[in-house]
C-alpha atoms as a PDB file:
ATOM      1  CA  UNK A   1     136.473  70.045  99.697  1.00  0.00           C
ATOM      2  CA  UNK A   2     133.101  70.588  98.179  1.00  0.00           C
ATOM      3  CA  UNK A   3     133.304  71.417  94.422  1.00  0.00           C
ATOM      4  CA  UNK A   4     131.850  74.818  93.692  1.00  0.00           C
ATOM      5  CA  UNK A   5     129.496  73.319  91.031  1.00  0.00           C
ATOM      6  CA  UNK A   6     128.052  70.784  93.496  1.00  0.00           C
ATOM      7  CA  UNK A   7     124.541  71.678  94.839  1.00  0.00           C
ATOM      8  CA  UNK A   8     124.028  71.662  98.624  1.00  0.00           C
ATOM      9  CA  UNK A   9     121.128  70.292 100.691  1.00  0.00           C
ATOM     10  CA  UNK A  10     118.053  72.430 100.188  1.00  0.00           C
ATOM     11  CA  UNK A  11     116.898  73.621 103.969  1.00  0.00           C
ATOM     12  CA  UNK A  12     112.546  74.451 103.165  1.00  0.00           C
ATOM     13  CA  UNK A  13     110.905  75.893 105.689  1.00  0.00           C
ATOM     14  CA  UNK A  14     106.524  76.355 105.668  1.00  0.00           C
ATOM     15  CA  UNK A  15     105.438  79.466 107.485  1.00  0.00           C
ATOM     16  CA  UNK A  16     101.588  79.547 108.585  1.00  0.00           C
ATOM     17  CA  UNK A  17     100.380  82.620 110.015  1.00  0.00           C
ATOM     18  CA  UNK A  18      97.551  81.345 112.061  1.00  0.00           C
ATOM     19  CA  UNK A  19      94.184  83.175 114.315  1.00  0.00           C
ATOM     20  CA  UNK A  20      92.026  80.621 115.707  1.00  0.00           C
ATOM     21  CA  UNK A  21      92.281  77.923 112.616  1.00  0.00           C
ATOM     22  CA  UNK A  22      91.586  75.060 115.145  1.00  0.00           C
ATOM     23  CA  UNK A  23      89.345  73.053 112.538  1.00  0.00           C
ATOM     24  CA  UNK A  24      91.954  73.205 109.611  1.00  0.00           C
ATOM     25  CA  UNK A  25      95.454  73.665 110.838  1.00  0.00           C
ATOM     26  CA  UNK A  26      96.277  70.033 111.283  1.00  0.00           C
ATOM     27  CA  UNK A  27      95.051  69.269 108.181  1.00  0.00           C
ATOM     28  CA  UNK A  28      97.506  72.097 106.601  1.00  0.00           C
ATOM     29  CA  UNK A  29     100.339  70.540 108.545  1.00  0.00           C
ATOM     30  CA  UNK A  30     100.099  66.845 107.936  1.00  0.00           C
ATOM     31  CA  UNK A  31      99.650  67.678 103.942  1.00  0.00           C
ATOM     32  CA  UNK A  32     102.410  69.699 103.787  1.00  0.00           C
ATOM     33  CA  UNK A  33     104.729  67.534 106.212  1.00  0.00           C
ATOM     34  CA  UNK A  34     103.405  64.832 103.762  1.00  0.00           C
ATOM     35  CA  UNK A  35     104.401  66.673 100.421  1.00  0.00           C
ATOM     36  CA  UNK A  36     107.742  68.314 101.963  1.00  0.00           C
ATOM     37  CA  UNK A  37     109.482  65.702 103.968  1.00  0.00           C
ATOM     38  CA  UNK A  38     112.227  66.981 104.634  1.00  0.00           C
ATOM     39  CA  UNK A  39     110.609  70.667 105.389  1.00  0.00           C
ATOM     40  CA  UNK A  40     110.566  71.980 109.039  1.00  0.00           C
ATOM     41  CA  UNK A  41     106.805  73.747 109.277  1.00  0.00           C
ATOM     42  CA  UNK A  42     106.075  76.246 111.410  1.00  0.00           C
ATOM     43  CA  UNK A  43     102.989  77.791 112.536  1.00  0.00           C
ATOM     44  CA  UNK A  44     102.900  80.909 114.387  1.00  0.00           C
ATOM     45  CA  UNK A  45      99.672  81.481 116.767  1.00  0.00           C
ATOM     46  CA  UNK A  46      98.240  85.035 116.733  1.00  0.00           C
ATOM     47  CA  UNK A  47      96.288  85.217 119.676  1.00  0.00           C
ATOM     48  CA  UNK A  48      93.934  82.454 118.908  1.00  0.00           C
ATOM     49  CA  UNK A  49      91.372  81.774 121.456  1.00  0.00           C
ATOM     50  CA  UNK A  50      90.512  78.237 120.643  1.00  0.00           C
ATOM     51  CA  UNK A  51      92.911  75.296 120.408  1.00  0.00           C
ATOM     52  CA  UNK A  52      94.875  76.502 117.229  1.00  0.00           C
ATOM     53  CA  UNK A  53      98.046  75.906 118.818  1.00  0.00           C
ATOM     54  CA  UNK A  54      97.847  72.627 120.335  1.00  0.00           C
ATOM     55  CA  UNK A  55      96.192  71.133 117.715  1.00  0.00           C
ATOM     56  CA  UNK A  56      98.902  72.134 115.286  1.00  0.00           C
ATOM     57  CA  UNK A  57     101.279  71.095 118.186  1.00  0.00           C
ATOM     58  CA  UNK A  58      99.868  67.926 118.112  1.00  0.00           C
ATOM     59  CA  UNK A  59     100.137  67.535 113.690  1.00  0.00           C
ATOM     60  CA  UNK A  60     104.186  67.725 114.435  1.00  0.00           C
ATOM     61  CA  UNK A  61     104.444  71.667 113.299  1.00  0.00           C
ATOM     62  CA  UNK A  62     106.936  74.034 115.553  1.00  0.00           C
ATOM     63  CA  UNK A  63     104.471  76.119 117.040  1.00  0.00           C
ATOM     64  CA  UNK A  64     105.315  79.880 118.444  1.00  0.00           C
ATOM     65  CA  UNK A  65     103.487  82.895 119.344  1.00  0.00           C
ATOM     66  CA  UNK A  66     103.110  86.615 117.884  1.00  0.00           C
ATOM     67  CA  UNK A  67     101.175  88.654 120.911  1.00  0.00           C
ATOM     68  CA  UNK A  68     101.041  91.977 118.013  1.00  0.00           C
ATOM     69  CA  UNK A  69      97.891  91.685 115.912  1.00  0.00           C
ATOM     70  CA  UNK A  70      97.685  90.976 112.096  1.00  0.00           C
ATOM     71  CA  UNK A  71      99.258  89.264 109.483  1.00  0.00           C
ATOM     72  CA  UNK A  72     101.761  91.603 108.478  1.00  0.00           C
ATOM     73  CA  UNK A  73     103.281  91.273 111.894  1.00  0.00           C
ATOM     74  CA  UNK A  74     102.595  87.846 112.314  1.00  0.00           C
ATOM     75  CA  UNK A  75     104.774  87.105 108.891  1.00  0.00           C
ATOM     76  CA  UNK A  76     107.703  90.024 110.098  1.00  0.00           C
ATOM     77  CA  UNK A  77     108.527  87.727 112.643  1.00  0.00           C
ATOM     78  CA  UNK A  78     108.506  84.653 110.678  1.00  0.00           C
ATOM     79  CA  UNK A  79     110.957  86.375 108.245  1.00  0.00           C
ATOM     80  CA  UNK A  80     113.308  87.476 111.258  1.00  0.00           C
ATOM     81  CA  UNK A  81     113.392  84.383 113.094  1.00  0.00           C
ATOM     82  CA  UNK A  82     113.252  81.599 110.613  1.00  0.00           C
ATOM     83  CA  UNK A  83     116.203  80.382 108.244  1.00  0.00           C
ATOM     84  CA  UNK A  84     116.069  78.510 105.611  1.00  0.00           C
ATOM     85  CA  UNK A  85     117.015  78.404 101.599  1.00  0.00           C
ATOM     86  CA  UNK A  86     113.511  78.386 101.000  1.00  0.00           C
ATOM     87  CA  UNK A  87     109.679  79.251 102.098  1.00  0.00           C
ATOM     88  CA  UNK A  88     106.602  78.491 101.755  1.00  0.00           C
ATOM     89  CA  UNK A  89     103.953  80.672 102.967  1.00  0.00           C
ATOM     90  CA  UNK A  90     100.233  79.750 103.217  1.00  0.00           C
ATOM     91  CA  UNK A  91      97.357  80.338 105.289  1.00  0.00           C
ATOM     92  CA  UNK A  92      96.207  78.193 107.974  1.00  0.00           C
ATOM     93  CA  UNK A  93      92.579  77.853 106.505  1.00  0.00           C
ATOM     94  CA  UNK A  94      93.087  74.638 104.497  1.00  0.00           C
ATOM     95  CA  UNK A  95      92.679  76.019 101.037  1.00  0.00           C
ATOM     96  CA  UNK A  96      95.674  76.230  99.411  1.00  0.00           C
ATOM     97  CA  UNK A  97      96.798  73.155  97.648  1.00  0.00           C
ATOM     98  CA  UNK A  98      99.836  70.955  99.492  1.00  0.00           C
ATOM     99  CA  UNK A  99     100.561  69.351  96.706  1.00  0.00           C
ATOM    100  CA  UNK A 100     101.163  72.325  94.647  1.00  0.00           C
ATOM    101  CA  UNK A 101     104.634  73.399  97.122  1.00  0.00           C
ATOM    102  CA  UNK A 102     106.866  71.140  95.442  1.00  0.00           C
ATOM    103  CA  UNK A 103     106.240  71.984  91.969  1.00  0.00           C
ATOM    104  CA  UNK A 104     106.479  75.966  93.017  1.00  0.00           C
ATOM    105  CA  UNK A 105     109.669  75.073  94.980  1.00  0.00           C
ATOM    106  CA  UNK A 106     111.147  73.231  92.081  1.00  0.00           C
ATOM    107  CA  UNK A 107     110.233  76.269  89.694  1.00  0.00           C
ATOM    108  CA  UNK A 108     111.669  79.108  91.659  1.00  0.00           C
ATOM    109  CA  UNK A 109     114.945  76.956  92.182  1.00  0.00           C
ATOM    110  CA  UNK A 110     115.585  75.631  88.242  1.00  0.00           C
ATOM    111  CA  UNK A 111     114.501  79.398  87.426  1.00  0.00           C
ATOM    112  CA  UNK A 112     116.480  81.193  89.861  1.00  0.00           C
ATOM    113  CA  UNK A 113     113.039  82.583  90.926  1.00  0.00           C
ATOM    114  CA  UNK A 114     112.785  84.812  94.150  1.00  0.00           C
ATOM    115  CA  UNK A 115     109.277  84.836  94.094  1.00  0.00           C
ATOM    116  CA  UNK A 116     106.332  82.493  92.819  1.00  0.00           C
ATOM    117  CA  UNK A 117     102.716  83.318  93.723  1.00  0.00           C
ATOM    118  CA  UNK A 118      99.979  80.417  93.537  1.00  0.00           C
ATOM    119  CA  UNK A 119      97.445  81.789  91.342  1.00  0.00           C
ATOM    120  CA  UNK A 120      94.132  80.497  92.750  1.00  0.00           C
ATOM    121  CA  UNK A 121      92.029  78.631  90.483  1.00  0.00           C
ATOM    122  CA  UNK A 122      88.804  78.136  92.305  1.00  0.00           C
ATOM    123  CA  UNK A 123      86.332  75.223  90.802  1.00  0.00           C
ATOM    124  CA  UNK A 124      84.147  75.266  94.351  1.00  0.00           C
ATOM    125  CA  UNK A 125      81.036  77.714  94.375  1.00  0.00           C
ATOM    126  CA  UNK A 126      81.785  78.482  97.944  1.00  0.00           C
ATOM    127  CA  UNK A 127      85.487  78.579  98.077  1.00  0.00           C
ATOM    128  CA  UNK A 128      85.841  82.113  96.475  1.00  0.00           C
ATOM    129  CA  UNK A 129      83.075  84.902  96.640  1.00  0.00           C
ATOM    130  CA  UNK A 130      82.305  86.502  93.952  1.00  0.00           C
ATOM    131  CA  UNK A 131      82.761  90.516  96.458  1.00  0.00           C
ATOM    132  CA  UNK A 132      86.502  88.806  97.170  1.00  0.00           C
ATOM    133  CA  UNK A 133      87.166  88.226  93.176  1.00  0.00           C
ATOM    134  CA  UNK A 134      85.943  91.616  92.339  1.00  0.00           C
ATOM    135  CA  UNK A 135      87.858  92.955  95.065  1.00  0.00           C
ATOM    136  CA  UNK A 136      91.183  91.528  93.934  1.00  0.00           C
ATOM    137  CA  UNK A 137      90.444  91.878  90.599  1.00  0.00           C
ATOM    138  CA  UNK A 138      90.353  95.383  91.123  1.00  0.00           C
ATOM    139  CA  UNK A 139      93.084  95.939  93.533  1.00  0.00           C
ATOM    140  CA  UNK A 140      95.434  93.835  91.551  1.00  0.00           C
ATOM    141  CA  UNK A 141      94.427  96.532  88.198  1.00  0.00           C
ATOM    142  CA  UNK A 142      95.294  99.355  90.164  1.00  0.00           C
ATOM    143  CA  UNK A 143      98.662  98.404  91.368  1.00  0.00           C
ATOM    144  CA  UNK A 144      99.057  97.409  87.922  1.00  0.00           C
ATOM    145  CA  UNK A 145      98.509 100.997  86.886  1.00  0.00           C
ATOM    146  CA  UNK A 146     100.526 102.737  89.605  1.00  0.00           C
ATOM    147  CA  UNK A 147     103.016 100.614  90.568  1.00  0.00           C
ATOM    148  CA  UNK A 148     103.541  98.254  87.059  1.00  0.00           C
ATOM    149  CA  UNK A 149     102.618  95.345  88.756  1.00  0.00           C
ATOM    150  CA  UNK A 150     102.297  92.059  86.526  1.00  0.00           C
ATOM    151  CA  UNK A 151     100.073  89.765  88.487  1.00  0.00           C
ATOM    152  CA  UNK A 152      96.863  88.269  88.027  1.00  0.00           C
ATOM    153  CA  UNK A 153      96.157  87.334  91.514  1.00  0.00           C
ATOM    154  CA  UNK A 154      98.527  89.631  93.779  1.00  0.00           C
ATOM    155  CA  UNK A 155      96.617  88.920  96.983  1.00  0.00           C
ATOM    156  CA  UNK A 156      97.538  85.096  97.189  1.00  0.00           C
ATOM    157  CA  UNK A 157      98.126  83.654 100.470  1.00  0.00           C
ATOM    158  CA  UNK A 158     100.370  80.694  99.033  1.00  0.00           C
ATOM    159  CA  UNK A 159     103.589  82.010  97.993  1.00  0.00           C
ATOM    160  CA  UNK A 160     107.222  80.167  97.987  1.00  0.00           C
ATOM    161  CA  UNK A 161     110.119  82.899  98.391  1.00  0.00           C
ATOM    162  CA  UNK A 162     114.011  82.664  98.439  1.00  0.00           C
ATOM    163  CA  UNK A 163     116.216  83.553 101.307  1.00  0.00           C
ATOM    164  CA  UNK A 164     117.646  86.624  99.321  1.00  0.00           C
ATOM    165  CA  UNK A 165     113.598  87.741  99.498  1.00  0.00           C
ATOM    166  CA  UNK A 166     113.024  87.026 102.548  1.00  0.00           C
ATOM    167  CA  UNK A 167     116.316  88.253 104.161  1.00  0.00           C
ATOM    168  CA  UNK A 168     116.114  92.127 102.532  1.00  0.00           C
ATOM    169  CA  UNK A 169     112.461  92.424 102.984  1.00  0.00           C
ATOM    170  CA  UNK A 170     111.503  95.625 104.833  1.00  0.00           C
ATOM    171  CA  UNK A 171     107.689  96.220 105.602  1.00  0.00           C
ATOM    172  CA  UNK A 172     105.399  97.904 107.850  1.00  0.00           C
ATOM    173  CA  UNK A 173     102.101  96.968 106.920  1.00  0.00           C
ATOM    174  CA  UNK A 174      99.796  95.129 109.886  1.00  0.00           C
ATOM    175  CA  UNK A 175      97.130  93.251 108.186  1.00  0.00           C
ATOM    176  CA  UNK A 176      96.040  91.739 104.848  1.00  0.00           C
ATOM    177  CA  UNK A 177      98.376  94.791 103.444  1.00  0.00           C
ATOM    178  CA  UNK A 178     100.970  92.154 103.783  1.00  0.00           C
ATOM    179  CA  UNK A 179     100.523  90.721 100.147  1.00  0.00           C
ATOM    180  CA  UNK A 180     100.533  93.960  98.503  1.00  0.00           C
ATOM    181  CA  UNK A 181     104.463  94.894  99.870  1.00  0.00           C
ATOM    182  CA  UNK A 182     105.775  91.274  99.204  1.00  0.00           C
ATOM    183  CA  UNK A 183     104.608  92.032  95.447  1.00  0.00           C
ATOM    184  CA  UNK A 184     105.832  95.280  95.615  1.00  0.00           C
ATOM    185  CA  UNK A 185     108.964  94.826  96.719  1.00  0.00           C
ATOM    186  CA  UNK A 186     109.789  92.104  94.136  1.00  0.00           C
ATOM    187  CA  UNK A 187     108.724  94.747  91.634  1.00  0.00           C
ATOM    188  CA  UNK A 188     110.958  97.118  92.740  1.00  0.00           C
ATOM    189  CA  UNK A 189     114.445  95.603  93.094  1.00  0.00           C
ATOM    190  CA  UNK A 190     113.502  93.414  89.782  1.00  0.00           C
ATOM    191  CA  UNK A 191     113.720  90.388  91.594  1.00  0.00           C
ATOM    192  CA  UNK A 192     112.794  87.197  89.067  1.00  0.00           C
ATOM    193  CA  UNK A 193     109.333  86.791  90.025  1.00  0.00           C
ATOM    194  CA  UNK A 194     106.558  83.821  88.573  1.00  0.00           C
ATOM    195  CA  UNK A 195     102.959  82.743  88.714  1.00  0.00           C
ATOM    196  CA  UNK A 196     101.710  79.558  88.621  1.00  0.00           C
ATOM    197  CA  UNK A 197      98.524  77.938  88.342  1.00  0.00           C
ATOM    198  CA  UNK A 198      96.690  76.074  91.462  1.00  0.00           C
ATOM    199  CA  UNK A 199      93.792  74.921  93.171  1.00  0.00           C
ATOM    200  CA  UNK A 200      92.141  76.968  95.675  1.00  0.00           C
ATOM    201  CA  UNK A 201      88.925  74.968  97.763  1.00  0.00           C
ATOM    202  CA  UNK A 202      86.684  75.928  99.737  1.00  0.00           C
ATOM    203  CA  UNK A 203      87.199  76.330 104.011  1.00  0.00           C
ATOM    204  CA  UNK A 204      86.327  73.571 106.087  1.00  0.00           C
ATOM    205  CA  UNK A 205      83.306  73.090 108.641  1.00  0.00           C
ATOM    206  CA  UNK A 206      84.336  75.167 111.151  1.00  0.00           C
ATOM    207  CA  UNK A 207      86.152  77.297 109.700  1.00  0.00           C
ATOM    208  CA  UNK A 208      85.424  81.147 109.465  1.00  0.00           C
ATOM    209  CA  UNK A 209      87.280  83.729 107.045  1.00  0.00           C
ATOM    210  CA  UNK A 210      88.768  86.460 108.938  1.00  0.00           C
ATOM    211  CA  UNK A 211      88.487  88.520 105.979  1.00  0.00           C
ATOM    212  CA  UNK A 212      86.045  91.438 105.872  1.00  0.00           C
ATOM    213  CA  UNK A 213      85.352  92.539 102.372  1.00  0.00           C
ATOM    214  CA  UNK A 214      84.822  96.227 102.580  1.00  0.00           C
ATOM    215  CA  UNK A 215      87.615  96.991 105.700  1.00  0.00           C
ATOM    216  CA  UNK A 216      90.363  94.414 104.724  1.00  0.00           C
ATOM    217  CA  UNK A 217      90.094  96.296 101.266  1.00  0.00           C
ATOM    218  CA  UNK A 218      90.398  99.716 102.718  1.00  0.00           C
ATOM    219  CA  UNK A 219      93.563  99.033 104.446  1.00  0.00           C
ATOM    220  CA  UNK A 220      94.402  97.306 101.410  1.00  0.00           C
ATOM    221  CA  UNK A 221      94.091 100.218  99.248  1.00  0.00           C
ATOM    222  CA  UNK A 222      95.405 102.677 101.913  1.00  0.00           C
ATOM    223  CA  UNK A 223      98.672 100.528 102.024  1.00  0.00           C
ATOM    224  CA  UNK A 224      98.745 100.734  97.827  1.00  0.00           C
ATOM    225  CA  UNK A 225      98.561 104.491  98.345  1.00  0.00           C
ATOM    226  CA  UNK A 226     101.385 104.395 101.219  1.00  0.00           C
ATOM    227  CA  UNK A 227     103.553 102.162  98.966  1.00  0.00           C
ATOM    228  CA  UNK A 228     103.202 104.745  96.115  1.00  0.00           C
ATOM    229  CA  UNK A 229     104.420 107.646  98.072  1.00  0.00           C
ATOM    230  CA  UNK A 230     107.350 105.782  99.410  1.00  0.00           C
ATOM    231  CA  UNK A 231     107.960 103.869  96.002  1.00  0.00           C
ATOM    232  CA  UNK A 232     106.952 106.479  93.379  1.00  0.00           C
ATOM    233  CA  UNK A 233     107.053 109.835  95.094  1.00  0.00           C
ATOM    234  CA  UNK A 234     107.059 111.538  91.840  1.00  0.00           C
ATOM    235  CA  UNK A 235     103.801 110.371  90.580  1.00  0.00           C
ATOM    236  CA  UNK A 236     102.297 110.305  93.447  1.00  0.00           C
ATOM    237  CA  UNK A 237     103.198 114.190  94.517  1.00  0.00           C
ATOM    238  CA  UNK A 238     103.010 115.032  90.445  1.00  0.00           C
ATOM    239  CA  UNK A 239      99.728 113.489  91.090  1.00  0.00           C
ATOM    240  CA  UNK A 240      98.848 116.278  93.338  1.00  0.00           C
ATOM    241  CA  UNK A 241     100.435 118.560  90.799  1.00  0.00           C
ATOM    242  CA  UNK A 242      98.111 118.342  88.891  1.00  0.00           C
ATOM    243  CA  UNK A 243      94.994 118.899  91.052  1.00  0.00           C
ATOM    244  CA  UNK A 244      96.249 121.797  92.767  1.00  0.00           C
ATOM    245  CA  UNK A 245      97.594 123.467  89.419  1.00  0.00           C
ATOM    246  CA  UNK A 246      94.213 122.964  87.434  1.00  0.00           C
ATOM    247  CA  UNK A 247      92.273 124.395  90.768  1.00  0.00           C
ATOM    248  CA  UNK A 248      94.375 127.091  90.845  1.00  0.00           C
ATOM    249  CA  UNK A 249      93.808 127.571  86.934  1.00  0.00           C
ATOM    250  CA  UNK A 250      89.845 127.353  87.136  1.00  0.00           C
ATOM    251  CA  UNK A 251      89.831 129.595  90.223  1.00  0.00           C
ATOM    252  CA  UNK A 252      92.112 132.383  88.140  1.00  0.00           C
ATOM    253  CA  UNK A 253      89.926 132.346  85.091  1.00  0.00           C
ATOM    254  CA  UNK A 254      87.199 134.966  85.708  1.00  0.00           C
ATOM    255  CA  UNK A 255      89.829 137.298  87.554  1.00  0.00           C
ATOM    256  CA  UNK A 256      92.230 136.926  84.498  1.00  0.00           C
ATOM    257  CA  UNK A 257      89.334 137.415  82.281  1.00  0.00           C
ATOM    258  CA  UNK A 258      87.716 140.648  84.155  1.00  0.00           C
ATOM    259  CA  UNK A 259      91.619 142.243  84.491  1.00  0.00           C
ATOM    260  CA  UNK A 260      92.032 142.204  80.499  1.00  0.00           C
ATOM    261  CA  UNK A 261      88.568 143.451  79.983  1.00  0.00           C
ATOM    262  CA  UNK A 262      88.702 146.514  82.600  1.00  0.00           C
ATOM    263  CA  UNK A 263      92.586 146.406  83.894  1.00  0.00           C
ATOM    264  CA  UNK A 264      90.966 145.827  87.466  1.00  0.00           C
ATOM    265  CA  UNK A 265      91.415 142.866  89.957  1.00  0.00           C
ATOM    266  CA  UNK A 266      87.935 143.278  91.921  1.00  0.00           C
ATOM    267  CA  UNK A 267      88.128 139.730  93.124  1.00  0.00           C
ATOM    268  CA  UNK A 268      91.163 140.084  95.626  1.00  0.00           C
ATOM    269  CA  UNK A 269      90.493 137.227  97.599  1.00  0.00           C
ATOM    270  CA  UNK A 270      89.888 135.355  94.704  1.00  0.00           C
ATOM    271  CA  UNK A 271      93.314 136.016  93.157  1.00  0.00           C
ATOM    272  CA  UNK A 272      95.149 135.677  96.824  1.00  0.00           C
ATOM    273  CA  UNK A 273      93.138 131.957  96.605  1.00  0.00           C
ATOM    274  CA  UNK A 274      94.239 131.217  92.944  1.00  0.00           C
ATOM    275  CA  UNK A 275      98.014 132.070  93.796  1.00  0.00           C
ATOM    276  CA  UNK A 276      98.118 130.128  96.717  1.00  0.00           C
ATOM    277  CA  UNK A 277      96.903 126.918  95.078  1.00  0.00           C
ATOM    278  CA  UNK A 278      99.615 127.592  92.311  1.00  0.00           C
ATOM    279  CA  UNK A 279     102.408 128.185  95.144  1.00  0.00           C
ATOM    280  CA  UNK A 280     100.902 124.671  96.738  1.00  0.00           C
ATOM    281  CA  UNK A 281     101.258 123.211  93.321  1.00  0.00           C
ATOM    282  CA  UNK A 282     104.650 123.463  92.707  1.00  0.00           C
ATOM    283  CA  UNK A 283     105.856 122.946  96.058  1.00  0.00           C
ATOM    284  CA  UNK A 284     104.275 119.606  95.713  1.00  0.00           C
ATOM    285  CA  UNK A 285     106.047 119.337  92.215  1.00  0.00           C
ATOM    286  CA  UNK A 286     109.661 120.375  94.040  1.00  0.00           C
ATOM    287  CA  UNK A 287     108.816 117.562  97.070  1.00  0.00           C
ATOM    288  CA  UNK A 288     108.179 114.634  94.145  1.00  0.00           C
ATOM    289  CA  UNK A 289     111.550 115.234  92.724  1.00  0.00           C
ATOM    290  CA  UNK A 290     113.507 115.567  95.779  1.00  0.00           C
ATOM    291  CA  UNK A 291     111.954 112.995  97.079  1.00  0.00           C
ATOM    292  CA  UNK A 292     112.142 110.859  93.890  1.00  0.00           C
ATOM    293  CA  UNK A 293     116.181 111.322  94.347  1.00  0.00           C
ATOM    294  CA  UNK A 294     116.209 109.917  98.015  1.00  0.00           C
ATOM    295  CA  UNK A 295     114.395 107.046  96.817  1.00  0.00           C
ATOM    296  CA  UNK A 296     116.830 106.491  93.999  1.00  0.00           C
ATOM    297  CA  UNK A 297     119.469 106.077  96.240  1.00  0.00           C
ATOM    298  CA  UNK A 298     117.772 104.144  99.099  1.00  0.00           C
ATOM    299  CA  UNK A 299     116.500 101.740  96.261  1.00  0.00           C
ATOM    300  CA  UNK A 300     120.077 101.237  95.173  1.00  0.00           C
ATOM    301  CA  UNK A 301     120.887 100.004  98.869  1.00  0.00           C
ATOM    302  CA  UNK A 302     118.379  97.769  99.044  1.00  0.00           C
ATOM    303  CA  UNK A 303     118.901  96.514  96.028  1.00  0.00           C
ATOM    304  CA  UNK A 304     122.785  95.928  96.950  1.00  0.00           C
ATOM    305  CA  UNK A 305     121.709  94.199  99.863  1.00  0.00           C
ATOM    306  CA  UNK A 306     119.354  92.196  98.523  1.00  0.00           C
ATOM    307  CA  UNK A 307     122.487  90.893  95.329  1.00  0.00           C
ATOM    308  CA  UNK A 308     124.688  89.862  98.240  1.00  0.00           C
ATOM    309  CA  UNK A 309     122.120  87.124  99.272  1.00  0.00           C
ATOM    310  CA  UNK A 310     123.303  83.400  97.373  1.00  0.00           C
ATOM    311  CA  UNK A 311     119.723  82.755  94.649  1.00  0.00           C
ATOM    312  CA  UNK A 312     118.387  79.941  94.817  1.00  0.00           C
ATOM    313  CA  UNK A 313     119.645  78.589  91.507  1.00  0.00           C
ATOM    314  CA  UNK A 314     122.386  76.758  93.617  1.00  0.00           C
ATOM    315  CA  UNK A 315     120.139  74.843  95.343  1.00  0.00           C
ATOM    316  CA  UNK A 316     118.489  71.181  94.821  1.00  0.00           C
ATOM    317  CA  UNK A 317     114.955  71.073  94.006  1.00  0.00           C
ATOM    318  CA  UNK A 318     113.030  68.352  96.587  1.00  0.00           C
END
């Protein structure tokens, strides 16, 4: 019999979302089968159209297919069909740091971490733009604001998770969205959650971001404003509260003020207008706090589901 306080064998597995990466994925896999030897890595193609797949094939990664478009689906079904104790994530564009896994590994697992995000530290001119920094700069401030967020860079690519993160994780979003719910939903079940310090270089030759600035943080913000409606439904519908109440105040004024100067209401339509918004108002107020109650209790599910999961403080760093 094993003794309870013995630690078992720590299974790590490396999940690379991947869309045509041809002229860095090998490079991604032999650093990281280098720097986790005992890791199984697994890329998963999304539709490339160049030789992504066999080259990674080739570097000794498990290599399967995701026909649905995006990132966000592309890491759902690495989180449903891979198991492990724990995961590395990174992109496929060779410029995350390999030798940076171990150390995040051995953090989240003497911590009892589920979550540790690779902060990028960029020393190449060309390896961060300056419309990307400003982007997740401000991003990463408003989910601060709305959803108390305490990351610096919450749009990393190079995470390390535990199962009990992986293995309760619900999420819908498609695209880039992706790093915005795996933040989130550490937030809200107060999972133990770190960031840590690493490099972050420049693609290489060959290699072309499949980021766009302006439309990647669109969807970005429209999934910030989808998480806060299904994450904070009272701010977000007191939010609208408030608009609708102070319209409906503004609009009143000069029929208010000409009724307690000649006892008349002149401006009918007007007044039918300023009631309406003030009807719209609270019904918005009434949907936040019913709302707010179902999430209560679906939050308290997940959050039971995601306790009955082993940590990772059991486990033996590599």
């Amino acid at each position: 019999m094993v003794p309870a306080c013995e630690k078992t064998m720590t299974r790590i597995a490396v999940l690379v979302p991947c869309y045509n990466e041809e002229a860095a994925i090998a490079a991604v896999v032999r650093d990281f089968r280098r720097v986790l030897p005992g890791a199984v890595i697994y890329v998963y193609d999304n539709n490339s159209s160049d030789g992504t797949a066999a080259a990674a094939r080739e570097a000794g990664a498990v290599v399967r297919q995701e026909v649905r478009q995006g990132k966000g689906n592309v890491v759902r079904r690495m989180f449903a069909d891979v198991d492990a104790d724990m995961y590395v994530l990174v992109d496929g564009d060779d410029t995350y740091e390999a030798e940076a896994a171990p150390r995040l590994i051995r953090h989240a697992i003497e911590t009892g971490t589920d979550l540790v995000t690779a902060r990028r530290i960029h020393t190449e001119a060309g390896a961060y733009r300056p419309g990307h920094v400003l982007g997740n700069q401000m991003l990463t401030g408003l989910t601060t604001l709305l959803l108390n967020v305490q990351l610096t860079d919450m749009l990393s690519g190079y995470r390390v998770f535990s199962r009990r993160f992986v293995k309760s994780f619900p999420f819908t979003a498609q695209g880039f969205g992706i790093e915005t719910e795996l933040t989130v939903h550490a937030v809200r079940l107060m999972m133990p959650m770190a960031e840590l310090g690493t490099r972050y270089k420049e693609r290489p030759a060959g290699s072309v971001s499949k980021l766009n600035t302006w439309v990647d943080g669109f969807r970005i913000l429209r999934t910030i404003v989808h998480l806060m409606r299904e994450e904070r439904p009272l701010m977000f519908f007191m939010t609208g509260f408030i608009i609708l109440a102070l319209a409906s105040l503004l609009t009143s004024a000069p029929v208010v003020s000409e009724y307690l100067e000649t006892g008349l209401v002149p401006r009918l339509p007007t007044a039918v207008l300023a009631t309406a918004l003030m009807l719209l108002a609270f019904l918005s107020l009434m949907a936040g706090l019913i709302l707010d109650t179902v999430t209560r209790g679906r939050w308290e599910q997940k959050r039971m589901a995601y306790l009955s999961i082993p940590g990772p403080q059991d486990l033996t760093p590599p």
